[in-house]
C-alpha atoms as a PDB file:
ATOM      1  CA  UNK A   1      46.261  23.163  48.644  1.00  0.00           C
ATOM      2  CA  UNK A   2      42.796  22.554  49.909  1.00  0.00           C
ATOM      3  CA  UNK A   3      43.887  21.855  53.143  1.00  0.00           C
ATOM      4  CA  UNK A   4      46.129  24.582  53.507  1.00  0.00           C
ATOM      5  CA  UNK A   5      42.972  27.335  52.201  1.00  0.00           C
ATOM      6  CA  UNK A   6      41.387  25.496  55.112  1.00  0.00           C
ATOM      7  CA  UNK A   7      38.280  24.999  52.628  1.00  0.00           C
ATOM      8  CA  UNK A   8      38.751  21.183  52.979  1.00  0.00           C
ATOM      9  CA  UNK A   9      36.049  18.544  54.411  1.00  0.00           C
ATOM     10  CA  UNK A  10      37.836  18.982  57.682  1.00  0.00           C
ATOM     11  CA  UNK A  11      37.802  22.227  57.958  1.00  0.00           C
ATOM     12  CA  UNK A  12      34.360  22.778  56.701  1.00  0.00           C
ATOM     13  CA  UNK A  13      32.819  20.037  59.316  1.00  0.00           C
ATOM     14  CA  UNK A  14      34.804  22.162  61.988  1.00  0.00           C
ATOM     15  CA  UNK A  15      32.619  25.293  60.675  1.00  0.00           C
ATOM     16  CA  UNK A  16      29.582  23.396  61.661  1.00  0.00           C
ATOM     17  CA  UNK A  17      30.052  21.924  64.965  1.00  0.00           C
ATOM     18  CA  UNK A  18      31.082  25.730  65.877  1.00  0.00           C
ATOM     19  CA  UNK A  19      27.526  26.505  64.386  1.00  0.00           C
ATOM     20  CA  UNK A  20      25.295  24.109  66.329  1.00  0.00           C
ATOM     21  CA  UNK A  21      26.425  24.399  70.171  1.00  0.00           C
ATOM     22  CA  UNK A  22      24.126  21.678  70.685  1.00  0.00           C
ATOM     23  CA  UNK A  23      26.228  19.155  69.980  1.00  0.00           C
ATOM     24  CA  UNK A  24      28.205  20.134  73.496  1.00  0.00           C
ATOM     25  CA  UNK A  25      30.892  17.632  73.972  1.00  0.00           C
ATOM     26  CA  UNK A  26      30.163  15.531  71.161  1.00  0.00           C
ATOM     27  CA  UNK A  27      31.386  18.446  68.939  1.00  0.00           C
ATOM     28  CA  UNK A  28      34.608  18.985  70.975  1.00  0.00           C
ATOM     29  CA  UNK A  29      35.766  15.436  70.465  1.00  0.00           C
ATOM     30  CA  UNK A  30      34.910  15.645  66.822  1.00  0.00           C
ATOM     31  CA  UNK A  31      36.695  18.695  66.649  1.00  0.00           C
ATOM     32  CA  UNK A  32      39.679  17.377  68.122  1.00  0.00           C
ATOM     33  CA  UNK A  33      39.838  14.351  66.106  1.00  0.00           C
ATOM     34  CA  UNK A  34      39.705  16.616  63.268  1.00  0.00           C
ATOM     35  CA  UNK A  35      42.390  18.431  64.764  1.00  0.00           C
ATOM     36  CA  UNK A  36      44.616  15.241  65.260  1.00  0.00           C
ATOM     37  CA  UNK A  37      44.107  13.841  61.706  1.00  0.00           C
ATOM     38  CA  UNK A  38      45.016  17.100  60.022  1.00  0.00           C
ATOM     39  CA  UNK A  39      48.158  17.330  62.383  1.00  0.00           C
ATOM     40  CA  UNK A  40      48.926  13.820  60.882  1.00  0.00           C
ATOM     41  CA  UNK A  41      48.052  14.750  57.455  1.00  0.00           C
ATOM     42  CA  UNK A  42      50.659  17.980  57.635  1.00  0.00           C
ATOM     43  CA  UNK A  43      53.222  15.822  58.892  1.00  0.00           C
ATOM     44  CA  UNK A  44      52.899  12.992  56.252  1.00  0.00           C
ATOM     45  CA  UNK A  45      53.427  16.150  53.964  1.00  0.00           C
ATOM     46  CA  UNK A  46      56.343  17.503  54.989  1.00  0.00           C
ATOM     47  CA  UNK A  47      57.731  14.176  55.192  1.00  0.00           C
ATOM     48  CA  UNK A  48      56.599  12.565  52.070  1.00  0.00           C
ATOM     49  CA  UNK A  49      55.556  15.701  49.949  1.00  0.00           C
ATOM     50  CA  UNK A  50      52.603  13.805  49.006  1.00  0.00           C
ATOM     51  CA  UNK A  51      48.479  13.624  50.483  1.00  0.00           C
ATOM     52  CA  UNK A  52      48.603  11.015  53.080  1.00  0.00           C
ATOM     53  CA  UNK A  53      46.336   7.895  51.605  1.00  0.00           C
ATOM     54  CA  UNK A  54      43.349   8.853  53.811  1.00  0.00           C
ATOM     55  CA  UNK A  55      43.089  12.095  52.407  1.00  0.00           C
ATOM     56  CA  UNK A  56      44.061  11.017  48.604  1.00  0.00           C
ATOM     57  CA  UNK A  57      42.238   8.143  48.541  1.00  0.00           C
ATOM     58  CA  UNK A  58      38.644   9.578  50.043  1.00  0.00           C
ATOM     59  CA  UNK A  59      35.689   8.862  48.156  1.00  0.00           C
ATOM     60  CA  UNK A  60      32.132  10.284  48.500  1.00  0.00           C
ATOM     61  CA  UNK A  61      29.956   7.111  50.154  1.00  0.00           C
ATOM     62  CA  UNK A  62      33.076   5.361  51.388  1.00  0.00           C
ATOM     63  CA  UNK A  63      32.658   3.511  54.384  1.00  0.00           C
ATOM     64  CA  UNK A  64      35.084   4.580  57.120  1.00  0.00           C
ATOM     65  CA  UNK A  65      35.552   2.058  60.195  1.00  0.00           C
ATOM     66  CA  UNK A  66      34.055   4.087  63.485  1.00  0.00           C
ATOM     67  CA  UNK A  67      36.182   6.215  65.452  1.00  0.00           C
ATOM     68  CA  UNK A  68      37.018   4.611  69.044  1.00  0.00           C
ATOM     69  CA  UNK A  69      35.475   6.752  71.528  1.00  0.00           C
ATOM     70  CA  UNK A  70      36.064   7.758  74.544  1.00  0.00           C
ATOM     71  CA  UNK A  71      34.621   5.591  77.650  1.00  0.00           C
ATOM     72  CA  UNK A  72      33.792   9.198  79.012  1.00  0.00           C
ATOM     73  CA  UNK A  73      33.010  10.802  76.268  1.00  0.00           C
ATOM     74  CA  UNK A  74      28.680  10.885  77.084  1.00  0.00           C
ATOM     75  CA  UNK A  75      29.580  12.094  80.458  1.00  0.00           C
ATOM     76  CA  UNK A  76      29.118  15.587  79.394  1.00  0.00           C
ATOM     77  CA  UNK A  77      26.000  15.406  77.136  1.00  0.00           C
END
């Protein structure tokens, strides 16, 4: 329900890249990773009717492997 009120941690980091144009290009490919996994995590809804794990199973301090990036992605900094 979170997720759908768009008040979610996903949501909320979108909110602040949009508030700190400083972060240029490294904001736009956070934001579309954030875009991807919430397309994933509506899908794994609507299939399952259940939070995918990622989302269920998050924990404050968790570590979370690093995102592959983009061998292009500093071009634009």
């Amino acid at each position: 329900m979170v997720v759908l009120n768009q008040m979610d941690r996903f949501h909320l980091v979108q909110d602040v890249i949009d508030r700190l144009p400083q972060l240029g290009s490294r904001g736009a490919y956070t934001k579309q990773a954030i875009r991807d996994a919430l397309i994933k995590h509506r899908q794994y809804i609507e299939e399952r009717g259940e939070d995918h794990p990622f989302v269920l199973g998050w924990r404050w301090g968790a570590k979370v492997p690093a995102a592959k990036r983009s061998s292009t992605e500093a071009d634009n900094v």
